[in-house]
Protein backbone atom coordinates (compact mmCIF):
# COMPACT_ATOMS: atom_id res chain seq x y z
CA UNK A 1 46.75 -18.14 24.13
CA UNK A 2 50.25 -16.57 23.63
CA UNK A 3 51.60 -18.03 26.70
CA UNK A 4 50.02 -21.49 26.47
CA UNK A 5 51.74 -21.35 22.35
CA UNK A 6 55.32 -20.83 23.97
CA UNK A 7 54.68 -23.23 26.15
CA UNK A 8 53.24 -26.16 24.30
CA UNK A 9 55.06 -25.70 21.07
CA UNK A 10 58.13 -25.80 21.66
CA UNK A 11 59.71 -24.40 18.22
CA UNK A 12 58.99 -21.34 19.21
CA UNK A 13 61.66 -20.61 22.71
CA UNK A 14 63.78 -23.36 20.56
CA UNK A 15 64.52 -20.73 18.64
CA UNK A 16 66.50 -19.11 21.43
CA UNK A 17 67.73 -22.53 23.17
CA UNK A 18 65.13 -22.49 25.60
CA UNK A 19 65.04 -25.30 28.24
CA UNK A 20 61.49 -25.71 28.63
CA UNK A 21 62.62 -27.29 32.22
CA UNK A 22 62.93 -24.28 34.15
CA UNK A 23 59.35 -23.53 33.96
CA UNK A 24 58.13 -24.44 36.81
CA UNK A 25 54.10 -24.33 36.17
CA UNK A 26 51.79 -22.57 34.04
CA UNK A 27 48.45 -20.54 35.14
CA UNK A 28 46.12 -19.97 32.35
CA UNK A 29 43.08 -17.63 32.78
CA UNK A 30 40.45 -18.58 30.34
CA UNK A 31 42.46 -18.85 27.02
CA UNK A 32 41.13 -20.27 23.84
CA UNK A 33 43.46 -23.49 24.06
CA UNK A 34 41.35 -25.33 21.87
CA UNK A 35 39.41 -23.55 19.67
CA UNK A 36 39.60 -23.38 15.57
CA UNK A 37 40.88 -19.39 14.69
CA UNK A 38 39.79 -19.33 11.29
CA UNK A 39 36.01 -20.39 12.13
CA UNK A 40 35.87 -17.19 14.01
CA UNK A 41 35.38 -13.71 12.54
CA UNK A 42 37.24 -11.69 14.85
CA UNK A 43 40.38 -13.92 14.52
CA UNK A 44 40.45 -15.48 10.71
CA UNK A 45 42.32 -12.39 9.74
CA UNK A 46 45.09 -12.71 12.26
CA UNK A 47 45.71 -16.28 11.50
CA UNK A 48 45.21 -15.74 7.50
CA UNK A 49 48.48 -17.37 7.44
CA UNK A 50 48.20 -20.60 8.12
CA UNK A 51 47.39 -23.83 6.59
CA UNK A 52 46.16 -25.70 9.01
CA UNK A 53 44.41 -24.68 12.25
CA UNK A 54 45.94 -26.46 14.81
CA UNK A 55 49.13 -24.57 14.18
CA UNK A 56 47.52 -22.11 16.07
CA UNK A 57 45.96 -24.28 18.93
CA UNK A 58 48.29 -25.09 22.18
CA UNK A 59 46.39 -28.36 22.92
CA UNK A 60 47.48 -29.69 19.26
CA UNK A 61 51.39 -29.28 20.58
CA UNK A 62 50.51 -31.01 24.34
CA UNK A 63 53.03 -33.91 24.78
CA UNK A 64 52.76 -34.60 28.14
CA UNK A 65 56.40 -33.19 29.00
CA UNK A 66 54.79 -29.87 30.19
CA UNK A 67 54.89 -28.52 33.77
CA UNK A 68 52.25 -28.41 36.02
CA UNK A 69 48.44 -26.26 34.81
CA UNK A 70 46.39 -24.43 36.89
CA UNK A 71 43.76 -23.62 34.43
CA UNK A 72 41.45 -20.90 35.59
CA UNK A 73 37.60 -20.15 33.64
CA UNK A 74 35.02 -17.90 34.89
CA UNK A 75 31.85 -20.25 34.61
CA UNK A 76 29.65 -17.22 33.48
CA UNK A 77 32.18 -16.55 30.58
CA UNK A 78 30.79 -15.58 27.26
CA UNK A 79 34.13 -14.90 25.15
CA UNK A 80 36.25 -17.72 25.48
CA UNK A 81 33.97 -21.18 25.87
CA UNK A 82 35.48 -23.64 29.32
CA UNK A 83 35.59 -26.08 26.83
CA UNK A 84 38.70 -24.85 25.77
CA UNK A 85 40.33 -25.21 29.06
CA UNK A 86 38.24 -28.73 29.42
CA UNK A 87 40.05 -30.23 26.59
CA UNK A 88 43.27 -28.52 27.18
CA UNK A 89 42.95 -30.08 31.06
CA UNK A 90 42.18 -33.41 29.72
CA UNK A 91 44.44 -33.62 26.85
CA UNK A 92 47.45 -33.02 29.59
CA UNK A 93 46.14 -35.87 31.39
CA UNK A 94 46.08 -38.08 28.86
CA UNK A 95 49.18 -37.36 27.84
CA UNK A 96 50.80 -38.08 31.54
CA UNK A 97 50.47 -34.61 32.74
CA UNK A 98 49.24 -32.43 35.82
CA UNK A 99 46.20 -30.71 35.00
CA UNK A 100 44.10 -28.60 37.42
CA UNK A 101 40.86 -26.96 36.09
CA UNK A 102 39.08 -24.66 38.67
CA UNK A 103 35.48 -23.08 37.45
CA UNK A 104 34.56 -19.84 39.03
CA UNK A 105 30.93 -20.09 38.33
CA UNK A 106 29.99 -16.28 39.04
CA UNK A 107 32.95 -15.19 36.96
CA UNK A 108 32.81 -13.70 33.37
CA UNK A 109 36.43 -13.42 30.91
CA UNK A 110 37.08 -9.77 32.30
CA UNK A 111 35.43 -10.50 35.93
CA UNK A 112 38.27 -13.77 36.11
CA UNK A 113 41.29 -11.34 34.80
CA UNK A 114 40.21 -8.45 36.95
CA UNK A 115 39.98 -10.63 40.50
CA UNK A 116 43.82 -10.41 40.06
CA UNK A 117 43.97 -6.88 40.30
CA UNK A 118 45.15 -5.13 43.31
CA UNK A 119 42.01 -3.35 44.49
CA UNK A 120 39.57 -6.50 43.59
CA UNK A 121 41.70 -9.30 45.30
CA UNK A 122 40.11 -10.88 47.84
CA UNK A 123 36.67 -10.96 46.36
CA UNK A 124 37.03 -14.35 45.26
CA UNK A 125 39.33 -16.78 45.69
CA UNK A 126 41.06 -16.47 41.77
CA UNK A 127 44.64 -14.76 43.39
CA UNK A 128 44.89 -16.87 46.41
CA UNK A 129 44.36 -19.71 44.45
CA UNK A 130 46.86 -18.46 42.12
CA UNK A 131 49.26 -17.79 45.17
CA UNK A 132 48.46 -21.25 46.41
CA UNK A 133 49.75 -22.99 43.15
CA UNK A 134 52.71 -20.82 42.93
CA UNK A 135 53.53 -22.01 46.38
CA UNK A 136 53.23 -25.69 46.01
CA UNK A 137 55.38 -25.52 42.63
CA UNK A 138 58.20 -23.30 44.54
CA UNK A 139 58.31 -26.04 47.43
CA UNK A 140 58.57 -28.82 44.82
CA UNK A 141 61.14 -26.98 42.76
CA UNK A 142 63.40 -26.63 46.52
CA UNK A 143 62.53 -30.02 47.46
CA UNK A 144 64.34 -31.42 44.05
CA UNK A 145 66.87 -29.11 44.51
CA UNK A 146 67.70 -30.60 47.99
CA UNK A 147 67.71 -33.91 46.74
């Protein structure tokens, strides 16, 4: 959610004259892109501040100027709903973007965040997946250079 905030609203690496252009891609592992905070025990207090909720949701900031997503949900989550990464996917779309939603059906939150750990790589295919977007945003980011 952090991540996908500096990202899509871009006030907040303004701040620090960012350009937003030299990130190259962005992998997001089940985040709560679109979700209301304050309808939500467990987060109304952190986000007591706010007026209005979609000051804290990244798809209310998606412009369409964004780098590549790889968005990542583990289909047997039960913490963060895939419709969050659903509507952040298509709302990039819409908005002229590069979306790429991947469902790991046996995967819960933790069981998605812990296939990129050292000793539980290669269980599934979360890190080389991972690895494999990485990859084709390195050889676009050479292949502009060399033009």
């Amino acid at each position: 959610h952090l991540a996908a905030m500096l990202l899509f609203d871009k006030r907040y690496l303004g701040v620090f004259d960012f350009n937003h252009n030299q990130i190259l891609g962005f992998i997001g592992l089940a985040g709560p892109y679109a979700f209301n905070p304050l309808a939500y025990k467990p987060t109304r207090s952190v986000f007591s501040t706010i007026q209005d909720p979609d000051q804290a949701r990244p798809i209310a900031f998606v412009d369409g100027s964004e780098p590549p997503l790889l968005l990542m949900h583990g289909g047997s989550d039960d913490t963060v709903e895939m419709v969050n990464a659903q509507m952040l996917a298509a709302r990039a779309r819409e908005a002229g973007g590069e979306a790429q939603l991947i469902e790991y059906v046996q995967r819960s939150h933790i069981g998605l965040i812990l296939s990129i750990a050292a000793p539980f790589r290669g269980r599934d295919p979360v890190y080389a997946d991972m690895l494999a977007f990485m990859d084709r945003l390195s050889v676009r980011s050479t292949q502009a250079e060399a033009s």
